[in-house]
PDB file of N, CA and C in Angstrom:
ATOM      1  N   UNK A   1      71.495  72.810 134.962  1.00  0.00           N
ATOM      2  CA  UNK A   1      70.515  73.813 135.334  1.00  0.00           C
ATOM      3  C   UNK A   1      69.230  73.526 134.565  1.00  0.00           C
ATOM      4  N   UNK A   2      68.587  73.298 135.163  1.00  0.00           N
ATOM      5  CA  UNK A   2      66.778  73.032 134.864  1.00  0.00           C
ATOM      6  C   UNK A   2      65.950  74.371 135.101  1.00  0.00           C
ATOM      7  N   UNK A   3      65.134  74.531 134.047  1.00  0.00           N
ATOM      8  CA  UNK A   3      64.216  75.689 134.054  1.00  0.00           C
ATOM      9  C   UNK A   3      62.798  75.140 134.230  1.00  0.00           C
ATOM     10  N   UNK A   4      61.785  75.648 134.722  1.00  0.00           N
ATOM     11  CA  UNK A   4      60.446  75.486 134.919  1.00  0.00           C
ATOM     12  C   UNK A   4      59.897  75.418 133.133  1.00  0.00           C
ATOM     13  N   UNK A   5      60.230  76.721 132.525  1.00  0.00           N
ATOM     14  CA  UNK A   5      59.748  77.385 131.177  1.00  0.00           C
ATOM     15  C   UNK A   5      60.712  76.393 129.955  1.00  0.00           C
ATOM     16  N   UNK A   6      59.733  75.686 129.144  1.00  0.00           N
ATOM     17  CA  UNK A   6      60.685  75.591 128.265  1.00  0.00           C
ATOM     18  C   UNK A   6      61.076  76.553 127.148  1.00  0.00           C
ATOM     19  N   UNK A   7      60.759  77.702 127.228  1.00  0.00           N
ATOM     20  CA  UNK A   7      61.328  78.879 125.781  1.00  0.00           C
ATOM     21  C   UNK A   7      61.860  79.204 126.778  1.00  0.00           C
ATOM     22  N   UNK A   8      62.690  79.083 128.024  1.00  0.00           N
ATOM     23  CA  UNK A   8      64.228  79.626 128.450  1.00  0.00           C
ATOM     24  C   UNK A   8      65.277  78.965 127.941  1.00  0.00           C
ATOM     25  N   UNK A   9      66.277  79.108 126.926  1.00  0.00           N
ATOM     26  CA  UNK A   9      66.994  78.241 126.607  1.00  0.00           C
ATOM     27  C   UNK A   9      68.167  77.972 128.259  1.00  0.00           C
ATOM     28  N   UNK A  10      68.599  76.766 128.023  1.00  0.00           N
ATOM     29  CA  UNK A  10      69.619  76.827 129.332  1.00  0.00           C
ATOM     30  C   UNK A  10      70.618  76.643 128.074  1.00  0.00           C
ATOM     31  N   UNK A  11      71.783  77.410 129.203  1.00  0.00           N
ATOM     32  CA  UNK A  11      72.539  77.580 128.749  1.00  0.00           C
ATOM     33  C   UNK A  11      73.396  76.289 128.922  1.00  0.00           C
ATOM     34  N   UNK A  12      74.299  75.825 128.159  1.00  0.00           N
ATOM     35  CA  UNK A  12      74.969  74.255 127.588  1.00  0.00           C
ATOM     36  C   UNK A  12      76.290  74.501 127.298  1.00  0.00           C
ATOM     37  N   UNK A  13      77.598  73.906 127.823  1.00  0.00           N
ATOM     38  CA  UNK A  13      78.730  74.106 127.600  1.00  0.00           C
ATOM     39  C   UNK A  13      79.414  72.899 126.418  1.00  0.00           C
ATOM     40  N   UNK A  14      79.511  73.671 125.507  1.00  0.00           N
ATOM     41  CA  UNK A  14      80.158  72.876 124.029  1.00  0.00           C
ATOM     42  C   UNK A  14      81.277  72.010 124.300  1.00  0.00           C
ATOM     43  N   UNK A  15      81.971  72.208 124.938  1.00  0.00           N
ATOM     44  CA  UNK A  15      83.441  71.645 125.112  1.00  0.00           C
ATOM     45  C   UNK A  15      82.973  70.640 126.383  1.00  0.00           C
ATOM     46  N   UNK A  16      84.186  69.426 126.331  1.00  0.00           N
ATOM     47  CA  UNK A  16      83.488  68.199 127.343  1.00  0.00           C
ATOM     48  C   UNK A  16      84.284  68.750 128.481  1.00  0.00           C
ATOM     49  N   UNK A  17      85.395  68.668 128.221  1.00  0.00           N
ATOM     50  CA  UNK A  17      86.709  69.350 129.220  1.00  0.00           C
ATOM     51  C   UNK A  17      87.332  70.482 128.624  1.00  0.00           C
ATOM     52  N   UNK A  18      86.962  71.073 129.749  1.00  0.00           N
ATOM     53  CA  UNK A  18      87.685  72.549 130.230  1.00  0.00           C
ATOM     54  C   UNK A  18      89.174  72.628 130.099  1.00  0.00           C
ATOM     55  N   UNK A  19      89.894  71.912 130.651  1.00  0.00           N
ATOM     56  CA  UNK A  19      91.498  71.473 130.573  1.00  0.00           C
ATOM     57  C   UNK A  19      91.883  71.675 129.124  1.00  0.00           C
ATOM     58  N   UNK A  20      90.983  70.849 128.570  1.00  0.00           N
ATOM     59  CA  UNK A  20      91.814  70.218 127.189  1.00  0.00           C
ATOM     60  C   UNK A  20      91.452  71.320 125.909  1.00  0.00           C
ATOM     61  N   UNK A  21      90.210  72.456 126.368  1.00  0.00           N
ATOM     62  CA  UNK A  21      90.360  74.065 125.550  1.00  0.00           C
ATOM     63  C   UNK A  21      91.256  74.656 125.747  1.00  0.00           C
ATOM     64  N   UNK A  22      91.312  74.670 127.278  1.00  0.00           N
ATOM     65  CA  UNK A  22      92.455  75.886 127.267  1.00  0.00           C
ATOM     66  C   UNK A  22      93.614  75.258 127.259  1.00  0.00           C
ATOM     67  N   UNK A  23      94.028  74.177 127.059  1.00  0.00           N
ATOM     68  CA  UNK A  23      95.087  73.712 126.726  1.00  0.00           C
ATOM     69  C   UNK A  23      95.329  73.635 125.230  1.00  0.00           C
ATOM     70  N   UNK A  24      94.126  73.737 124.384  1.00  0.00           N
ATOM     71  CA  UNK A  24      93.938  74.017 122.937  1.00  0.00           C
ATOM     72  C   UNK A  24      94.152  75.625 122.403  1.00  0.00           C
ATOM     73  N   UNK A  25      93.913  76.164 123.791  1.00  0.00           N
ATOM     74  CA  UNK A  25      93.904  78.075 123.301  1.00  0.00           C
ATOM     75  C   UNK A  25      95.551  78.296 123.213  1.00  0.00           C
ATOM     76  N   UNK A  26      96.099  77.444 124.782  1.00  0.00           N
ATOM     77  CA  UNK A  26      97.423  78.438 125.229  1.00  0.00           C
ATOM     78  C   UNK A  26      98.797  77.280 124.506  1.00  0.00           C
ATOM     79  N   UNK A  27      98.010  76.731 123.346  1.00  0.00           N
ATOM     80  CA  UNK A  27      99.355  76.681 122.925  1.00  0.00           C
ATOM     81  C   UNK A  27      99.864  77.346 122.037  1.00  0.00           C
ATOM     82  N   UNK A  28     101.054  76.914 121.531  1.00  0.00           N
ATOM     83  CA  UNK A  28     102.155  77.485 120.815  1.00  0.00           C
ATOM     84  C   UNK A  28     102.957  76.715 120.040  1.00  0.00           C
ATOM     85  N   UNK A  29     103.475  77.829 118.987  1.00  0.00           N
ATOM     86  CA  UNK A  29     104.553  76.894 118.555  1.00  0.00           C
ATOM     87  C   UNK A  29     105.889  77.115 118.660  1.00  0.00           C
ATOM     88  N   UNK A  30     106.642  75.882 118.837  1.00  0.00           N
ATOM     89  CA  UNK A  30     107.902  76.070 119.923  1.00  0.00           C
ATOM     90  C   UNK A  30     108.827  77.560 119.146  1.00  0.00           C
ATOM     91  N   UNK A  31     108.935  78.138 118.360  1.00  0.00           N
ATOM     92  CA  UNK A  31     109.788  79.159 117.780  1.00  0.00           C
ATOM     93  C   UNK A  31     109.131  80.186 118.606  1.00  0.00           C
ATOM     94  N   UNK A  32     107.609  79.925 118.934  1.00  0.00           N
ATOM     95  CA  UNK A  32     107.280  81.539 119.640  1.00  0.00           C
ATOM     96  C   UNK A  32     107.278  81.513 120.946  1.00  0.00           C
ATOM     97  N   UNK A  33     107.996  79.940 122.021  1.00  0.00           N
ATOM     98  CA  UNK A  33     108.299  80.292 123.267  1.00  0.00           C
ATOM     99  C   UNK A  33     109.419  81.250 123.298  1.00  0.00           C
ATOM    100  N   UNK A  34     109.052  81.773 124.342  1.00  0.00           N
ATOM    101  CA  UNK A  34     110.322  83.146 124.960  1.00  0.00           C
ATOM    102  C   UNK A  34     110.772  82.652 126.182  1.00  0.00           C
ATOM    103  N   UNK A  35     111.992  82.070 126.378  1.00  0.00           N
ATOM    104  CA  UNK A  35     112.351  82.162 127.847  1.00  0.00           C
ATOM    105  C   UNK A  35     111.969  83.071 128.953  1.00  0.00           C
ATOM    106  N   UNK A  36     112.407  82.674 129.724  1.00  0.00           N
ATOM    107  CA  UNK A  36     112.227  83.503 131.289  1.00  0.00           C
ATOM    108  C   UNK A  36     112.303  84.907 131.353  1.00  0.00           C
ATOM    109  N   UNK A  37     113.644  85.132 131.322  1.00  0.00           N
ATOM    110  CA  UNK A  37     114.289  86.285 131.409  1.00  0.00           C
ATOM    111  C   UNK A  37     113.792  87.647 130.037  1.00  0.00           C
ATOM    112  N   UNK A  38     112.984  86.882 129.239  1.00  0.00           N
ATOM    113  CA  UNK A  38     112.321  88.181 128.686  1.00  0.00           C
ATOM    114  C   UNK A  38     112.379  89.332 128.472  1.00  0.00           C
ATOM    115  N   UNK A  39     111.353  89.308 130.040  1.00  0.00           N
ATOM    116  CA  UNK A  39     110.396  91.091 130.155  1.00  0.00           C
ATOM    117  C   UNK A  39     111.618  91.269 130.932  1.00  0.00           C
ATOM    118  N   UNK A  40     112.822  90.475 131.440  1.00  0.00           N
ATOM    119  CA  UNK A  40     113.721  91.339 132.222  1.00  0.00           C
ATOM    120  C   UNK A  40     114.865  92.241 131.239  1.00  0.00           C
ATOM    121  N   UNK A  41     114.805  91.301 130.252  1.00  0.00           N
ATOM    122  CA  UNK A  41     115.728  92.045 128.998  1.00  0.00           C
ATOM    123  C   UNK A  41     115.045  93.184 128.507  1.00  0.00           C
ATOM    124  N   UNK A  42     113.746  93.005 128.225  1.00  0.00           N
ATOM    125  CA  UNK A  42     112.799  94.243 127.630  1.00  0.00           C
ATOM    126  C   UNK A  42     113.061  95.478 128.206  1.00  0.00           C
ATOM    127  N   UNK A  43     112.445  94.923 129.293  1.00  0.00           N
ATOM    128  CA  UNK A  43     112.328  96.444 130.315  1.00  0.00           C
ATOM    129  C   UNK A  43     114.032  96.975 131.052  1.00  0.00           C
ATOM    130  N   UNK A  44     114.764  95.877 130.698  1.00  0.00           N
ATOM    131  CA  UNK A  44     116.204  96.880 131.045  1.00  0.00           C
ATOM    132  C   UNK A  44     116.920  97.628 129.555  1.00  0.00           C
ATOM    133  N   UNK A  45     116.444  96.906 128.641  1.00  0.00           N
ATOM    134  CA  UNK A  45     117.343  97.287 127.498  1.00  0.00           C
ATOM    135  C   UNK A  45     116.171  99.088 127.311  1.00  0.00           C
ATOM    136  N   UNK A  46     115.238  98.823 127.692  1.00  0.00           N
ATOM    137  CA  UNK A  46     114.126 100.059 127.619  1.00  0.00           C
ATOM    138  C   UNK A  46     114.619 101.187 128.289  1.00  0.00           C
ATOM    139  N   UNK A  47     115.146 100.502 129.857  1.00  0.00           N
ATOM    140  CA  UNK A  47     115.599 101.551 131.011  1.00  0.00           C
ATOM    141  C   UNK A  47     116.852 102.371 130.236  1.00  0.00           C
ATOM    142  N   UNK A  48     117.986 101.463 129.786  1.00  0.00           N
ATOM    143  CA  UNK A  48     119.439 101.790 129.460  1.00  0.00           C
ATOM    144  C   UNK A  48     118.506 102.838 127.959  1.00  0.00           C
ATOM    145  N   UNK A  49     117.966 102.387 126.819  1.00  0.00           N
ATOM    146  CA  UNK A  49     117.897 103.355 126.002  1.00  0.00           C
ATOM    147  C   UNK A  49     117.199 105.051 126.624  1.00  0.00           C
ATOM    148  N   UNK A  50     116.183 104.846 127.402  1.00  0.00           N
ATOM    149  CA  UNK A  50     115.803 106.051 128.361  1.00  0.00           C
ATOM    150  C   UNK A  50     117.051 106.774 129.039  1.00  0.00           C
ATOM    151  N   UNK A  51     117.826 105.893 129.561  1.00  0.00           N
ATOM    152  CA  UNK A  51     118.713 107.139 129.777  1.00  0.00           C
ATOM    153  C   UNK A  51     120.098 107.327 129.116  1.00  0.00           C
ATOM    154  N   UNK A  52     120.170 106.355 128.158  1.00  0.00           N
ATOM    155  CA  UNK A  52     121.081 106.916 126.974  1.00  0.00           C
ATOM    156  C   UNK A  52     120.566 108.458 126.219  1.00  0.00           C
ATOM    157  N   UNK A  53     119.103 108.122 126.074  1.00  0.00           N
ATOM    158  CA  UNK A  53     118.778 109.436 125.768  1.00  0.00           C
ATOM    159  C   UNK A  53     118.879 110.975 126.429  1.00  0.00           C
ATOM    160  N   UNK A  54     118.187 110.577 127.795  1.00  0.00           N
ATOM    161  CA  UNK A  54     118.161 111.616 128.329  1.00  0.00           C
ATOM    162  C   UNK A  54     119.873 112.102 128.617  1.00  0.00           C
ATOM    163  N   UNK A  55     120.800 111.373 128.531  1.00  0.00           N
ATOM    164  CA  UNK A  55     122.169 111.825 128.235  1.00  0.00           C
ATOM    165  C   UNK A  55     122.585 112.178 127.406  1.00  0.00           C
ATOM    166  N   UNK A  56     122.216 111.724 126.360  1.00  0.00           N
ATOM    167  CA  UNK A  56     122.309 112.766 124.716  1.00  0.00           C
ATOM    168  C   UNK A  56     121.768 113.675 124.845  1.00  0.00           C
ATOM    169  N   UNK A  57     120.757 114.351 125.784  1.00  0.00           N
ATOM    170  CA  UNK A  57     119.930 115.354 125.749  1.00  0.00           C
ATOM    171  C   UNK A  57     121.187 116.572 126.740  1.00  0.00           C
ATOM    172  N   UNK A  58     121.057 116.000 127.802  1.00  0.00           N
ATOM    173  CA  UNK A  58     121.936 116.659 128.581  1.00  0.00           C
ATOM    174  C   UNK A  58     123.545 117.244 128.159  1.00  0.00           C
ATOM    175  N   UNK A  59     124.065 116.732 127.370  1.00  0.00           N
ATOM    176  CA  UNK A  59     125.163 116.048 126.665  1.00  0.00           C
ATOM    177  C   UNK A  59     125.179 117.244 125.762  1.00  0.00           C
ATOM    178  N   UNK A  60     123.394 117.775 124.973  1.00  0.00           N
ATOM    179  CA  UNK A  60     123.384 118.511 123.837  1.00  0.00           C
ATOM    180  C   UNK A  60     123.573 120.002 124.517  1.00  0.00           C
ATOM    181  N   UNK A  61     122.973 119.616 125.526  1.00  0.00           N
ATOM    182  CA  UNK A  61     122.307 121.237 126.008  1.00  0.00           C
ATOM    183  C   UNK A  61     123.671 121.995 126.764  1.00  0.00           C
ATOM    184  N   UNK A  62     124.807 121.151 127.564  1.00  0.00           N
ATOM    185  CA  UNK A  62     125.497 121.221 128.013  1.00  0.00           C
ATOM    186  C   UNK A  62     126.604 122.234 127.111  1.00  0.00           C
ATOM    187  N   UNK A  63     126.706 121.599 125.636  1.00  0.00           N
ATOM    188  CA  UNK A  63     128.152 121.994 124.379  1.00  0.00           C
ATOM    189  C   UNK A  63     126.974 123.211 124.156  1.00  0.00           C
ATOM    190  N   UNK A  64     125.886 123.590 124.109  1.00  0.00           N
ATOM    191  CA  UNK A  64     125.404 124.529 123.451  1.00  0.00           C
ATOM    192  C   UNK A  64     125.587 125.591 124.583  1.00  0.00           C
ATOM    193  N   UNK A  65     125.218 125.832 125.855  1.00  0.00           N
ATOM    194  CA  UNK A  65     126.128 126.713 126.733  1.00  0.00           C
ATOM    195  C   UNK A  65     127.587 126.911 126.830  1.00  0.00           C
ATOM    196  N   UNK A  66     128.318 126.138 126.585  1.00  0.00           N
ATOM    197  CA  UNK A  66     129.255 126.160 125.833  1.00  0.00           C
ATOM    198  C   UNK A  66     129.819 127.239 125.055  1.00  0.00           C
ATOM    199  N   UNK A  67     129.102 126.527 124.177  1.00  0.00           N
ATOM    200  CA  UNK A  67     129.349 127.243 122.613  1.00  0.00           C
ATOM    201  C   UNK A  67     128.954 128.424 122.690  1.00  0.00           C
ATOM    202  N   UNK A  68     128.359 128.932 123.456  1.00  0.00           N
ATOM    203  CA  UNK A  68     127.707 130.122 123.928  1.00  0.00           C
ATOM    204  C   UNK A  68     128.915 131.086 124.412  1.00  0.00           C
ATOM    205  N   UNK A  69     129.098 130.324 125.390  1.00  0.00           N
ATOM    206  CA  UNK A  69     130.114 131.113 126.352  1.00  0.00           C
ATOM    207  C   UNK A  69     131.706 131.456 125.868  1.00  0.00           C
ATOM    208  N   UNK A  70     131.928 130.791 124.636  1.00  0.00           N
ATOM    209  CA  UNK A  70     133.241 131.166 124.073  1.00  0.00           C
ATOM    210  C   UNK A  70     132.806 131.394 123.141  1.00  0.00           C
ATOM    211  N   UNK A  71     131.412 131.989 122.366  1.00  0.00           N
ATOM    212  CA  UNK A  71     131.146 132.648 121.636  1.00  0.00           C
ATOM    213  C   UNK A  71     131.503 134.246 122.015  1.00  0.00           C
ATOM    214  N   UNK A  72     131.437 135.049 120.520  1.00  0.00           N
ATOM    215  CA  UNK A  72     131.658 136.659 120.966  1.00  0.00           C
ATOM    216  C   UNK A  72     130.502 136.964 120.618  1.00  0.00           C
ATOM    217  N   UNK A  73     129.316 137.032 121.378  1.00  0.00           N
ATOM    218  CA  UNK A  73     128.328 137.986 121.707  1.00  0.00           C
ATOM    219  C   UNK A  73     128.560 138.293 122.626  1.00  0.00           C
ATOM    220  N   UNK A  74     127.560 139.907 122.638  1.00  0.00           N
ATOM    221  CA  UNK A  74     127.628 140.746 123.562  1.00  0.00           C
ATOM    222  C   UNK A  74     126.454 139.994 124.799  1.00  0.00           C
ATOM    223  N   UNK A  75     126.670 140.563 125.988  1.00  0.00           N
ATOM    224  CA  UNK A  75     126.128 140.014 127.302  1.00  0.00           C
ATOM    225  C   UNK A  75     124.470 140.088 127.036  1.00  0.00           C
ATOM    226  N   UNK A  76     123.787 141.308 125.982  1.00  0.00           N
ATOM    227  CA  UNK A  76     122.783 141.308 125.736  1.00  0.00           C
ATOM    228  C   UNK A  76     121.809 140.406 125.322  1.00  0.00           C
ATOM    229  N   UNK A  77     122.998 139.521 124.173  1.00  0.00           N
ATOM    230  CA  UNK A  77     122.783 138.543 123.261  1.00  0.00           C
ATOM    231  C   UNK A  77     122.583 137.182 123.966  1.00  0.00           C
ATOM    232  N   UNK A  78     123.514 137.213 124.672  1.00  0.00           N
ATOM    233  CA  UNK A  78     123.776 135.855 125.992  1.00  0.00           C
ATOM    234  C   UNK A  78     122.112 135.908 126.642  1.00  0.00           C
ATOM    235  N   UNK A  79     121.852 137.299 126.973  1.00  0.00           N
ATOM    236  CA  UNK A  79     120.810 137.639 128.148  1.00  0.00           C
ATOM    237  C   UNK A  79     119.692 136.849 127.342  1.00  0.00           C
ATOM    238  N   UNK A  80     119.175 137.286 125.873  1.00  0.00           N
ATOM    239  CA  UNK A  80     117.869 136.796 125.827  1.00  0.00           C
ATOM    240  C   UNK A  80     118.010 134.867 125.392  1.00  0.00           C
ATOM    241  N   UNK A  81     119.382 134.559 124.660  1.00  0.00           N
ATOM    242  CA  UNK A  81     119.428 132.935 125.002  1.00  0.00           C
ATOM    243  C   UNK A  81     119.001 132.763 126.174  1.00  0.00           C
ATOM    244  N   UNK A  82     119.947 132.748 126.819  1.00  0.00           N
ATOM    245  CA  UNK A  82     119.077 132.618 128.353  1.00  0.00           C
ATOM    246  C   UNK A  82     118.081 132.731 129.030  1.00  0.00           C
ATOM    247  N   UNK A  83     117.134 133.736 128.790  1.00  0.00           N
ATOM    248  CA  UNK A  83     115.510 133.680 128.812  1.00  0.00           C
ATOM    249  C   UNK A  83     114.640 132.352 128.121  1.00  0.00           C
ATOM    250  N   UNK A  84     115.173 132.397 126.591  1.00  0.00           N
ATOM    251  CA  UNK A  84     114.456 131.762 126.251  1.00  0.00           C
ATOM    252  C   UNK A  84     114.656 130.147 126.526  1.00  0.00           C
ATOM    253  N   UNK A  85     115.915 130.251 127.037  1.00  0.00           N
ATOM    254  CA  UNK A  85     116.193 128.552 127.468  1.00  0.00           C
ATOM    255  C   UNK A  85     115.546 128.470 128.353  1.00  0.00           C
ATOM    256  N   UNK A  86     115.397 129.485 129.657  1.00  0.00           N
ATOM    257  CA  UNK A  86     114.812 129.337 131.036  1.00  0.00           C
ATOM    258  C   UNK A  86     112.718 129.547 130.517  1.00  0.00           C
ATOM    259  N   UNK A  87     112.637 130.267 130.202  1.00  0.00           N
ATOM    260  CA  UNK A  87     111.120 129.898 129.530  1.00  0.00           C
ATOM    261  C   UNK A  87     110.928 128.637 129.083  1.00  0.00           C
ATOM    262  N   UNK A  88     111.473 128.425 127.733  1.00  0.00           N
ATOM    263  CA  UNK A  88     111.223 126.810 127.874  1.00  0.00           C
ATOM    264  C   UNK A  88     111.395 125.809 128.867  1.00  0.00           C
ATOM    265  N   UNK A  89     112.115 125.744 129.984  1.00  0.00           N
ATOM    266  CA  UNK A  89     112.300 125.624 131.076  1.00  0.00           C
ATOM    267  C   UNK A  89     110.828 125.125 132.151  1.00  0.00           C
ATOM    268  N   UNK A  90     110.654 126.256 132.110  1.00  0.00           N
ATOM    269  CA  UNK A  90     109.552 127.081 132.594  1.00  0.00           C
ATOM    270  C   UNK A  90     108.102 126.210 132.322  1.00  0.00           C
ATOM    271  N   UNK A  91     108.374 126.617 130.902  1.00  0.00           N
ATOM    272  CA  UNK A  91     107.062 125.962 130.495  1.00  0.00           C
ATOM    273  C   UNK A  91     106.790 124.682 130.828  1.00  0.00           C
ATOM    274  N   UNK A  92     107.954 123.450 130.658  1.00  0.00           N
ATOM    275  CA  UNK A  92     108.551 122.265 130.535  1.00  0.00           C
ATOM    276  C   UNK A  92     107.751 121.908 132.062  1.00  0.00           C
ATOM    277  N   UNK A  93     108.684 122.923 133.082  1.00  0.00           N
ATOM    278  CA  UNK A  93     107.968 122.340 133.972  1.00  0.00           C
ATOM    279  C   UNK A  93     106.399 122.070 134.604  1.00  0.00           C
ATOM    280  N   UNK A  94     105.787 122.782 134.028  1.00  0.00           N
ATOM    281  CA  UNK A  94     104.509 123.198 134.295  1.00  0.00           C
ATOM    282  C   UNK A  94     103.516 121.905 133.855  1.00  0.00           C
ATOM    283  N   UNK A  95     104.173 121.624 132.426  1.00  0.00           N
ATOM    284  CA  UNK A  95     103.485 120.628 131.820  1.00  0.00           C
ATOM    285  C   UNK A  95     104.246 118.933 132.491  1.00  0.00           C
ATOM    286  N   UNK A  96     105.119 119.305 133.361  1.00  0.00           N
ATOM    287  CA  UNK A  96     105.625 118.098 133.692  1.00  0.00           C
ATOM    288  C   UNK A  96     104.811 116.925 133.851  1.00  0.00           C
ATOM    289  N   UNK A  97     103.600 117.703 134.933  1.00  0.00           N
ATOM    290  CA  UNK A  97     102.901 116.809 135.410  1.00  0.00           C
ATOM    291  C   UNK A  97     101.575 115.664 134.512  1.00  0.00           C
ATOM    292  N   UNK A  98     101.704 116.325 133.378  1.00  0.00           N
ATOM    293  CA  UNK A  98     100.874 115.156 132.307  1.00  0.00           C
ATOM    294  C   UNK A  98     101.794 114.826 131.714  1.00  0.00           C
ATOM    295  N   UNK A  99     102.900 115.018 131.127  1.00  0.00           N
ATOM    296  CA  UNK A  99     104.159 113.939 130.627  1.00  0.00           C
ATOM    297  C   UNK A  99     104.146 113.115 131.862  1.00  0.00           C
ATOM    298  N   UNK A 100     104.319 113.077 132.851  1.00  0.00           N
ATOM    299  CA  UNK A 100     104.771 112.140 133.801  1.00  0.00           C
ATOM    300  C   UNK A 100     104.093 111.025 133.985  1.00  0.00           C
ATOM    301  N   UNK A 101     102.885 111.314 133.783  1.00  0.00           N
ATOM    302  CA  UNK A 101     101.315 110.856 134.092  1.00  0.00           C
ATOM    303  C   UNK A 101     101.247 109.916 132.624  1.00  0.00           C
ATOM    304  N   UNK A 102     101.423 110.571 131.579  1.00  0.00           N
ATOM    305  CA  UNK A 102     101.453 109.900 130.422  1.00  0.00           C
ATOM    306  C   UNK A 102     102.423 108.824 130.277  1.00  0.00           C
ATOM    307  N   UNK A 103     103.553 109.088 130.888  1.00  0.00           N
ATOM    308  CA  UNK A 103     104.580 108.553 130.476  1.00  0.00           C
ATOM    309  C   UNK A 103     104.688 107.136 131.655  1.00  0.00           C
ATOM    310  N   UNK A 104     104.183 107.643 132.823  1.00  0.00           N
ATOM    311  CA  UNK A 104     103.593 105.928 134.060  1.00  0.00           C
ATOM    312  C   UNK A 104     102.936 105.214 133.349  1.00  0.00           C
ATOM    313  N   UNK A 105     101.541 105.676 132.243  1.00  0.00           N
ATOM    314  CA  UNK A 105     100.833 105.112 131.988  1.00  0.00           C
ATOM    315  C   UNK A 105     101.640 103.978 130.787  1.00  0.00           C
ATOM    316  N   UNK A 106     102.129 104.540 129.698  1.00  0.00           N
ATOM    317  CA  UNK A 106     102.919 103.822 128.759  1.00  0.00           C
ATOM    318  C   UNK A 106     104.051 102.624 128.917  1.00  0.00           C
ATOM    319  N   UNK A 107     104.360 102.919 130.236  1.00  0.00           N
ATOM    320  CA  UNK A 107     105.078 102.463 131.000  1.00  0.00           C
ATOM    321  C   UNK A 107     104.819 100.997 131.688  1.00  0.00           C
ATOM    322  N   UNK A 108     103.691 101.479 131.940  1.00  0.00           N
ATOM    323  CA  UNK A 108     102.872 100.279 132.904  1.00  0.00           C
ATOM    324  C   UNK A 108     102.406  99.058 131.577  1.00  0.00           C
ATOM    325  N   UNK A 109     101.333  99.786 130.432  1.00  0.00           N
ATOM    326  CA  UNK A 109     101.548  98.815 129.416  1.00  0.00           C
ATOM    327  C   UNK A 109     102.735  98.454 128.136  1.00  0.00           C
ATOM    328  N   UNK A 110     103.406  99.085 128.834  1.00  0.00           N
ATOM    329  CA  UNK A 110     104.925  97.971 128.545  1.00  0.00           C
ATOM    330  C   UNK A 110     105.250  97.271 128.577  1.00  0.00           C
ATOM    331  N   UNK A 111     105.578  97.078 130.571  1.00  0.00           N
ATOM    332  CA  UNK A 111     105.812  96.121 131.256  1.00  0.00           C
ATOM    333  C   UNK A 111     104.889  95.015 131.461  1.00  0.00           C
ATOM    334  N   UNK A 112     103.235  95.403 130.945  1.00  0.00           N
ATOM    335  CA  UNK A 112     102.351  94.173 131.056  1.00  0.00           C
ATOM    336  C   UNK A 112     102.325  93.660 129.942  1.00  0.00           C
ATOM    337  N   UNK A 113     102.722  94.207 128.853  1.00  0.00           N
ATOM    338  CA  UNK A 113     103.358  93.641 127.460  1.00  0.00           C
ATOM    339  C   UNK A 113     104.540  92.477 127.577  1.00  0.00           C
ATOM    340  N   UNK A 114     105.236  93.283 128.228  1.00  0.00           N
ATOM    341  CA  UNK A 114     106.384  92.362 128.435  1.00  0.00           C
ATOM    342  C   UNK A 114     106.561  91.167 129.163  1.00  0.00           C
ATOM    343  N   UNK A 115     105.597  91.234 130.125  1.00  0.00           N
ATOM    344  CA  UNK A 115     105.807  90.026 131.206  1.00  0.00           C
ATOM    345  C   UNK A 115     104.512  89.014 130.128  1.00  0.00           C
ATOM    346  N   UNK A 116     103.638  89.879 129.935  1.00  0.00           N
ATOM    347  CA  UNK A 116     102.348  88.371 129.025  1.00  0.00           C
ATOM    348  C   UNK A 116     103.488  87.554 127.670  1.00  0.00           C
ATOM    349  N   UNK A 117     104.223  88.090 127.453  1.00  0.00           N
ATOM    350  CA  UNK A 117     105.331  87.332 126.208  1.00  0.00           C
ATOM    351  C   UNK A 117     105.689  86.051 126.607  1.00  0.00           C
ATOM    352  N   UNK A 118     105.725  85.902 128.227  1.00  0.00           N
ATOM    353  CA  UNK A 118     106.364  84.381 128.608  1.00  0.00           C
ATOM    354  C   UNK A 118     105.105  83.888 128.692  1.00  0.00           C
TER     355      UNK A 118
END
């Protein structure tokens, strides 16, 4: 690229070949290649702990009705547990929709975490 003006600097590419930078950027050293299968291990061992959890969760809430129900309180006592489980409930759901939203988003740079590793 030729300019008319000489106080335009033109702009000049440092490197002779292109190939042989980015073949200088994207290497590595062999301990930090990752096979293939990776982001497939990542993101399943991710999936299985997600719903290991949410089964410990379910799992908790389940023995605590329970424990409730062969407890000796009176029906009164039962009544406001029960409110306040269903309020939290309640609330839970309302706010679903930005956990969900939050939780696609975290999600997404996960998985683009995971797949740039190979």
């Amino acid at each position: 690229m030729t300019t008319n003006n000489p106080e335009i600097p033109v702009p000049v590419s440092l490197s002779k070949d292109d190939e042989e930078e980015t073949g200088r950027k994207s290497w590595m050293p062999a301990w930090a290649k990752l096979p293939k299968w990776t982001p497939t291990a990542l993101i399943g061992s991710a999936c299985f702990l997600l719903a290991f959890a949410a089964y410990n969760a379910l799992n908790i809430i389940v023995r605590l009705l329970l424990a409730l129900h062969e407890s000796s309180i009176p029906w009164w006592g039962a009544f406001w547990v029960y409110t306040f489980i269903g309020g939290a409930l309640f609330r839970a759901s309302k706010e679903f929709a930005a956990w969900s939203g939050a939780a696609k988003n975290r999600w997404g740079v996960f998985t683009r975490w995971a797949k740039s590793l190979v």
